[in-house]
Structure formats: structure tokens, C-alpha cells
C-alpha atoms as a PDB file:
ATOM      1  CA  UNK A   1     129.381  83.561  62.354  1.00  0.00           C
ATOM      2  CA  UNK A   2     127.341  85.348  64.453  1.00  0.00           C
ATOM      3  CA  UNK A   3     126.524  85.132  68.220  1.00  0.00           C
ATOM      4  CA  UNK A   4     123.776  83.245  69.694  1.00  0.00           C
ATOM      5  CA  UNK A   5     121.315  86.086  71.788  1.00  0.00           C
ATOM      6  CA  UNK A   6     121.984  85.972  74.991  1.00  0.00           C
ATOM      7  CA  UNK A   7     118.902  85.100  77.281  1.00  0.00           C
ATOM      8  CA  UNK A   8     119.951  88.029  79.875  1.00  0.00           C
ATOM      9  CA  UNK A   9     118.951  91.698  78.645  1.00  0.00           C
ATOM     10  CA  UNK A  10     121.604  94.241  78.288  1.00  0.00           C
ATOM     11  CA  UNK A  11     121.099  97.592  80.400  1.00  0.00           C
ATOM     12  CA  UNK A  12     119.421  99.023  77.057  1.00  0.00           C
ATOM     13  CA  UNK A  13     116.801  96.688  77.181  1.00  0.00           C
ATOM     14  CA  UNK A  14     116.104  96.699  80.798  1.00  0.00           C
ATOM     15  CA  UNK A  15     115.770 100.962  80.174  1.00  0.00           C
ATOM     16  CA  UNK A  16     113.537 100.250  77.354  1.00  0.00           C
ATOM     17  CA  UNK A  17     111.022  97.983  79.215  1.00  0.00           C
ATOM     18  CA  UNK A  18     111.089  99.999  82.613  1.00  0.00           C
ATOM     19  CA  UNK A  19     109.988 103.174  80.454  1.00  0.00           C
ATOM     20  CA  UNK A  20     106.188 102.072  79.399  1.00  0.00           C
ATOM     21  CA  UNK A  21     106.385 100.277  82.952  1.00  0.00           C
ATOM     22  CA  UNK A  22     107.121 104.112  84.803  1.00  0.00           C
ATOM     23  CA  UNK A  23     104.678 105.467  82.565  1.00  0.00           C
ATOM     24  CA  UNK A  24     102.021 103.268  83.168  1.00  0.00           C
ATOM     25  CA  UNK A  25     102.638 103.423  87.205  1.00  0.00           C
ATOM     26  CA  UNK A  26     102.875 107.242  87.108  1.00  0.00           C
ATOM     27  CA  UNK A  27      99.196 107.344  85.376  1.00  0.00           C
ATOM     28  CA  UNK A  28      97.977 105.152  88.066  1.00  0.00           C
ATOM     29  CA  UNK A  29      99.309 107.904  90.540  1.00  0.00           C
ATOM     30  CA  UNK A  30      98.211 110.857  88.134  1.00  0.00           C
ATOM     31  CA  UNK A  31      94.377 109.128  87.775  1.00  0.00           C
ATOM     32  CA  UNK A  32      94.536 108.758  92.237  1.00  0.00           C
ATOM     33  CA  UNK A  33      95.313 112.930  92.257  1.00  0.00           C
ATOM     34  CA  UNK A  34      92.631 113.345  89.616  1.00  0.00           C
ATOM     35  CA  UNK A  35      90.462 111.625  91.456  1.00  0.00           C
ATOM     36  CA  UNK A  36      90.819 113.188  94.662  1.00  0.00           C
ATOM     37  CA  UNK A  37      91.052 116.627  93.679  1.00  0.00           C
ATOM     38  CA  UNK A  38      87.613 115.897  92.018  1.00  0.00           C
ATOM     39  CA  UNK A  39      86.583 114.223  95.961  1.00  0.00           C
ATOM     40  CA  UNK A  40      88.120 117.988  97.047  1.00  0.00           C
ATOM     41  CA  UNK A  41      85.790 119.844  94.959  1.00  0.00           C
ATOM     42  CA  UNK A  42      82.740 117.993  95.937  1.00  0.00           C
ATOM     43  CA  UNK A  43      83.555 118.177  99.470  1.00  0.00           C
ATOM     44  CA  UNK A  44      84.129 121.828  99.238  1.00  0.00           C
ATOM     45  CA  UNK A  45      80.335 122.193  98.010  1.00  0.00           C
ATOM     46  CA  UNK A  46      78.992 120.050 100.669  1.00  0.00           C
ATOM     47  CA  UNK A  47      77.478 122.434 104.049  1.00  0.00           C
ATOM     48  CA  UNK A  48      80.283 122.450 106.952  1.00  0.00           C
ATOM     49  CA  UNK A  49      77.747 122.935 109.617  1.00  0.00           C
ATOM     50  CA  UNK A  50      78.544 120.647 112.966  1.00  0.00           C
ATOM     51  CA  UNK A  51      76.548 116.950 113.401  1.00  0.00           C
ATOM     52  CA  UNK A  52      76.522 114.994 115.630  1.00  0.00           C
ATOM     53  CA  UNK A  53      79.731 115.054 118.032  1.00  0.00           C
ATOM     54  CA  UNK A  54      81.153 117.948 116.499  1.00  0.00           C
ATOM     55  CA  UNK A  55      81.602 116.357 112.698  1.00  0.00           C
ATOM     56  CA  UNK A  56      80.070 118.099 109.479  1.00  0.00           C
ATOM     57  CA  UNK A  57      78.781 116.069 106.581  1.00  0.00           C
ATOM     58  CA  UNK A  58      81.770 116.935 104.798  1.00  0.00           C
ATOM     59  CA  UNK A  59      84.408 115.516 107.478  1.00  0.00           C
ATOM     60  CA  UNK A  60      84.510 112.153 105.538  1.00  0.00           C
ATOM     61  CA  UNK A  61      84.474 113.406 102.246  1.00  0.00           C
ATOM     62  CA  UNK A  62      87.709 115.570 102.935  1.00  0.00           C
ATOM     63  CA  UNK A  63      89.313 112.785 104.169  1.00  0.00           C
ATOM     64  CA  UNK A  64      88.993 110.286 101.417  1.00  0.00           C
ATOM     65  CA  UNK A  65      90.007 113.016  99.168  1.00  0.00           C
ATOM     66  CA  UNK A  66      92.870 114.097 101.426  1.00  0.00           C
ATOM     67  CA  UNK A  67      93.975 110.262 101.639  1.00  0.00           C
ATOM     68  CA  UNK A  68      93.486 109.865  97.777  1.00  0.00           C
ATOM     69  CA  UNK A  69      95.674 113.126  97.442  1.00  0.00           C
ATOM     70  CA  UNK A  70      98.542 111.617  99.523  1.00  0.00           C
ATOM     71  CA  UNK A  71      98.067 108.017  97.875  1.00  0.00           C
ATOM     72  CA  UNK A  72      98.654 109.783  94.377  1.00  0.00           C
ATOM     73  CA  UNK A  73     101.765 111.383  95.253  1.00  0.00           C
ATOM     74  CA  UNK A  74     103.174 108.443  96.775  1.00  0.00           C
ATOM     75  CA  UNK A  75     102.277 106.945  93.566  1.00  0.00           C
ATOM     76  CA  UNK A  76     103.934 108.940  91.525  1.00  0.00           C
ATOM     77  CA  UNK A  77     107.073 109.591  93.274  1.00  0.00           C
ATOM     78  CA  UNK A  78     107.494 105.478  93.558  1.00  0.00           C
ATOM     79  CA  UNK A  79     106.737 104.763  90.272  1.00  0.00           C
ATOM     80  CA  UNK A  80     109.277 107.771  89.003  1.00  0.00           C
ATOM     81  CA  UNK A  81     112.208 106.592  91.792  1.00  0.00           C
ATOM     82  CA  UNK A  82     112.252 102.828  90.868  1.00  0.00           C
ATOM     83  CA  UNK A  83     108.885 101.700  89.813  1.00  0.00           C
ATOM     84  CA  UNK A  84     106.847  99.970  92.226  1.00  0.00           C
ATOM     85  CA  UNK A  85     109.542  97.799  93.889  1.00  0.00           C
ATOM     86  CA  UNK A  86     109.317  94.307  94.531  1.00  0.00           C
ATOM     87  CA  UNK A  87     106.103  93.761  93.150  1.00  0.00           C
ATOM     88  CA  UNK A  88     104.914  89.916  91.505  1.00  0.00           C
ATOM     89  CA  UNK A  89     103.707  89.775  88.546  1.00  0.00           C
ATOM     90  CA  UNK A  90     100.165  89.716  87.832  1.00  0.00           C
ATOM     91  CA  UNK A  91      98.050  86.539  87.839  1.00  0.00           C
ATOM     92  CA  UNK A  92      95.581  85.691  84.856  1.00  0.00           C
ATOM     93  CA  UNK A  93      96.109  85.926  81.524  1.00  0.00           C
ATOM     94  CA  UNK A  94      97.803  88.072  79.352  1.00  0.00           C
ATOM     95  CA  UNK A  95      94.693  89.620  77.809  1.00  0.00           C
ATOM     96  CA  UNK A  96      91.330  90.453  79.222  1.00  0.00           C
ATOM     97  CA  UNK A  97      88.901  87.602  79.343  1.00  0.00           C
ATOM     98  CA  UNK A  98      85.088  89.012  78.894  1.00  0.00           C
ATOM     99  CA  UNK A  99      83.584  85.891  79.912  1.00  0.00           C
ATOM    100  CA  UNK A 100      85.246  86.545  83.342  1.00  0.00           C
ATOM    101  CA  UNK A 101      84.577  90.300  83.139  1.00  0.00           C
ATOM    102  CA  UNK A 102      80.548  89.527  82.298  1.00  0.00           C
ATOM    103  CA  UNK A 103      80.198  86.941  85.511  1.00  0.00           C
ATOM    104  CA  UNK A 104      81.139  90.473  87.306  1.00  0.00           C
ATOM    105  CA  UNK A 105      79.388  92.789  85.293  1.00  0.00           C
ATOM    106  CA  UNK A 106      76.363  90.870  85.657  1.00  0.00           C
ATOM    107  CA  UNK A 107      76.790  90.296  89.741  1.00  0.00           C
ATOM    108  CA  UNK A 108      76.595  94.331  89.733  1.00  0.00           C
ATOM    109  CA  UNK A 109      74.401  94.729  87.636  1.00  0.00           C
ATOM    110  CA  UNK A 110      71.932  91.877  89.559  1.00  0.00           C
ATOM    111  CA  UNK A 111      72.329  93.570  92.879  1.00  0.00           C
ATOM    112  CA  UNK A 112      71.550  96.874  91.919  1.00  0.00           C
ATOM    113  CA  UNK A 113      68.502  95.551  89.589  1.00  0.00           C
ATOM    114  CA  UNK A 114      67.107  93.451  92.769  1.00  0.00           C
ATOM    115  CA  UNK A 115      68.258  94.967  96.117  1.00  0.00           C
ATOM    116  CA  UNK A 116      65.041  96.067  96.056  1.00  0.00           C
ATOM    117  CA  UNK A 117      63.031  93.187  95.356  1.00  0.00           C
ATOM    118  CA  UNK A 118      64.484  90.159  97.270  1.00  0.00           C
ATOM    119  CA  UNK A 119      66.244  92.530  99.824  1.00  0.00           C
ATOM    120  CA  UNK A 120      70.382  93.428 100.654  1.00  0.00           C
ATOM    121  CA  UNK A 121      71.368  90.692 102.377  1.00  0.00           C
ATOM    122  CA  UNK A 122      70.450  88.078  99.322  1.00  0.00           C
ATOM    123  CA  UNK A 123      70.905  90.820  96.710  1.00  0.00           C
ATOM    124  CA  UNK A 124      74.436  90.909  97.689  1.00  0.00           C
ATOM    125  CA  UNK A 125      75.126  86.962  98.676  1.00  0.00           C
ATOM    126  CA  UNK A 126      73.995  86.532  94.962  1.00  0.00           C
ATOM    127  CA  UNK A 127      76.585  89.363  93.956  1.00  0.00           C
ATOM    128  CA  UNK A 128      79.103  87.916  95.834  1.00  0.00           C
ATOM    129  CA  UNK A 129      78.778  84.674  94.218  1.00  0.00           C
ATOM    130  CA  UNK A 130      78.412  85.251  90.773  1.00  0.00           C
ATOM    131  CA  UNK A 131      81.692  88.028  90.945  1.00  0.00           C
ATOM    132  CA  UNK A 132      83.985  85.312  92.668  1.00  0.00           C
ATOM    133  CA  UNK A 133      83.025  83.082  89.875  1.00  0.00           C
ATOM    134  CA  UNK A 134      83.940  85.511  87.063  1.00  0.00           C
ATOM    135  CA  UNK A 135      87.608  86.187  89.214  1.00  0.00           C
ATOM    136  CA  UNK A 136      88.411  83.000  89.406  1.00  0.00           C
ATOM    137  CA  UNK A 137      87.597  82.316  85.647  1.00  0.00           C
ATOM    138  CA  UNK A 138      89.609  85.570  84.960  1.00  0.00           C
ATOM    139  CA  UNK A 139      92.561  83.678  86.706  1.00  0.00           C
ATOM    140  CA  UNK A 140      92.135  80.767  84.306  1.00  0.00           C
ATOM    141  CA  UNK A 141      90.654  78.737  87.084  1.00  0.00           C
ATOM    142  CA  UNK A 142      87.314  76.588  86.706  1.00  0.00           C
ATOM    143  CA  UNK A 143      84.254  78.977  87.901  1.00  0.00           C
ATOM    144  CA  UNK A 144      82.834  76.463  90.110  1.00  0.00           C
ATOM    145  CA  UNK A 145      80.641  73.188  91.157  1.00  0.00           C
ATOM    146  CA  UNK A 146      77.666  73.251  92.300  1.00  0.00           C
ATOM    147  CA  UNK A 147      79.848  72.746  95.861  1.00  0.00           C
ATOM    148  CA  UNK A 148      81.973  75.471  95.495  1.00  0.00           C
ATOM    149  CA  UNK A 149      78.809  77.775  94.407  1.00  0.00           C
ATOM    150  CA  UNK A 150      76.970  77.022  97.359  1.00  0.00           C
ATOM    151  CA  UNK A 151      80.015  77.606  99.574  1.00  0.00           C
ATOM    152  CA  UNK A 152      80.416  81.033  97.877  1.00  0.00           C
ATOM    153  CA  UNK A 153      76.395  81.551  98.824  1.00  0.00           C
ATOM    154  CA  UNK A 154      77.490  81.174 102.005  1.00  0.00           C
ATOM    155  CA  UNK A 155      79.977  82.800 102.272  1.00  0.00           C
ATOM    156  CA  UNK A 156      78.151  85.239 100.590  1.00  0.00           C
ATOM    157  CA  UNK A 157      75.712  86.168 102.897  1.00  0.00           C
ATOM    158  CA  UNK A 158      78.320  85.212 106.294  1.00  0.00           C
ATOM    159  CA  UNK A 159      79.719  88.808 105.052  1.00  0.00           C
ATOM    160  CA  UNK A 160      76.191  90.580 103.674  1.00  0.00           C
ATOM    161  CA  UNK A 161      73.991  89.961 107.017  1.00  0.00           C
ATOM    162  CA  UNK A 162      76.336  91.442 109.374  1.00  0.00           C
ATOM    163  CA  UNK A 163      77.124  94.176 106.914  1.00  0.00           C
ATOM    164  CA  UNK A 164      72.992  94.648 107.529  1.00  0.00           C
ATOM    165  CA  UNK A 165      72.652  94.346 110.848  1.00  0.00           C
ATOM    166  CA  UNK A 166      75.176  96.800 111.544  1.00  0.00           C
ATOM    167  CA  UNK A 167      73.711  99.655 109.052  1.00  0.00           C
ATOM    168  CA  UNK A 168      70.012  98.563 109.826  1.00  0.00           C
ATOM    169  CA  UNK A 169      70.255  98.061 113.673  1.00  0.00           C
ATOM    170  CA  UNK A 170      73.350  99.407 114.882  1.00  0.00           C
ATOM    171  CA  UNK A 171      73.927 102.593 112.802  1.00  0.00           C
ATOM    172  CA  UNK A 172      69.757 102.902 112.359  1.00  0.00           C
ATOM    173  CA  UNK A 173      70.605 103.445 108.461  1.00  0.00           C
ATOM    174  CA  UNK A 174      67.621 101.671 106.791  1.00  0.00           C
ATOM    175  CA  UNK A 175      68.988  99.061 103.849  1.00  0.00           C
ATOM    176  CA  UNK A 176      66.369  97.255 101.695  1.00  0.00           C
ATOM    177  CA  UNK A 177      64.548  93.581 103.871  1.00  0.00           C
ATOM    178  CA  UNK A 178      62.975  91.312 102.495  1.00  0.00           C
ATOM    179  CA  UNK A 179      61.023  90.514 105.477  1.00  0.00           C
ATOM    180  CA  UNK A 180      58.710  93.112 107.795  1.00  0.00           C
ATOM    181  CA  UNK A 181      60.761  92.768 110.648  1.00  0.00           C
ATOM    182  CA  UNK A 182      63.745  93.294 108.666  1.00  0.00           C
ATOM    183  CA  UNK A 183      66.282  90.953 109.158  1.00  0.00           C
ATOM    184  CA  UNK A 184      66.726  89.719 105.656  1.00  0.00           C
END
């Protein structure tokens, strides 16, 4: 007569899972290093000479690389000590879900294609919208009502107009308008 399988894992299979788990985490790390030794390179090729206040062109491209250097090793040496530790498991489903991943696709897609044409502060209220629909789809929740897509509009541009204002007027960085005196 044999057994029935217990519903706890032995130590074997708790070694077996956590292996594709620590190899998976430690590429996340390795893919961070990649990436900012690639940042390090392009930084190194970029002129040094002093701006404004003192800072070079390069200053923030060293430091996102630097940071991205850092982040990597972290990675790594969590992933190979323990794995990231007390993390949830994810939310959505098991697979990918290219209905959700299109919504998305197509919001980025849209605001580079019009930017241009109907301006940054709608370009990216539209792209807002349309990529919160495809994440909540890709959580297995409804996309959205016409109430919930017009609160996402909304929302939408709450975060985009500021976000122009500050490059347009504050930092005089000139963004796409829609308008002559630039506000939209």
C-alpha cells in the first residue's frame, strides 16, 4: 500500500524549485550590469567639458550607469544569498496575454506616431489611457467603461500638463503644443 503524497515539499523539492528561481533572479541582475556597462561606454564618448554650474553633459549619464552598476550587483548577490526575500507573488496570469500587451503596444506606439500632430500633453493623456487599460486587462481585470476611461483621460493629462509646463516653461526645453502659445 503505498503512501498518499504529502502536500508539503521535502527539502529536495524546495532545492529543485529555488534553482530556475536563482537563475532567473541572477539574469535580472546580470541584464542591470549589462546594461549599465553599455550606459558606461556611452557616457565615456560623450564631451566632459563644464555646463552650466560646473556639470558636463555626461554627469547624468555616469550616474544612471553608475546606479545601474550598483543595482546589478545588488541583484545578483540577493538573488545568489536567498533569492529575492519576501517577495509576493506576481499578479496576472500565468501566461502572457497579447490582448493586454497590444492595448500597450499600441498606447506607445500612438504617442510617438502623434506627439507631433495633436501635441504632448494629449499625445500622452491618450497613452496613458489606452496602457492602463491593457494593465489592467493583463491582470485579468475588465479594461474599462466608458467612466473609468474618461477618469483615466483625466488622469491622464492631471500628470502630462505639468510634466509640460515644467520642461516647456520652467526648464525652457521645448516639447511639441498643440496651440501657438503653447500650453497644450
Amino acid at each position: 500500500m503505498s503512501e498518499p503524497h504529502s502536500p508539503v515539499p521535502d527539502a529536495a523539492d524546495d532545492a529543485a524549485s529555488t534553482l530556475p528561481s536563482t537563475l532567473h533572479q541572477s539574469l535580472v541582475g546580470a541584464g542591470a550590469l549589462i546594461l549599465g556597462g553599455v550606459m558606461a561606454v556611452g557616457a565615456a564618448a560623450i564631451p566632459s567639458e563644464a555646463g552650466y554650474a560646473g556639470v558636463g553633459p555626461n554627469a547624468l549619464p555616469w550616474l544612471v550607469s553608475v546606479a545601474l552598476l550598483i543595482c546589478g550587483a545588488w541583484l545578483i548577490w540577493g538573488a545568489r544569498t536567498g533569492g529575492f526575500r519576501q517577495m509576493e507573488p506576481p499578479s496576472g496570469a500565468a501566461r502572457a496575454d497579447w490582448r493586454a500587451a497590444a492595448w500597450v503596444v499600441a498606447a506607445v506606439v500612438l504617442n510617438a506616431s502623434l506627439i507631433t500632430v495633436i501635441g504632448f500633453v494629449l499625445a500622452c493623456t491618450l497613452c496613458f489611457a489606452l496602457a492602463v487599460r491593457g494593465m489592467r486587462m493583463a491582470e485579468g481585470r475588465p479594461g474599462g467603461d466608458l467612466r473609468v476611461t474618461l477618469s483615466d483621460l483625466v488622469t491622464g493629462m492631471l500628470i502630462a500638463a505639468p510634466v509640460f509646463w515644467l520642461f516647456n516653461k520652467l526648464l525652457a526645453l521645448s516639447l511639441p503644443a498643440i496651440t501657438a502659445g503653447g500650453w497644450i
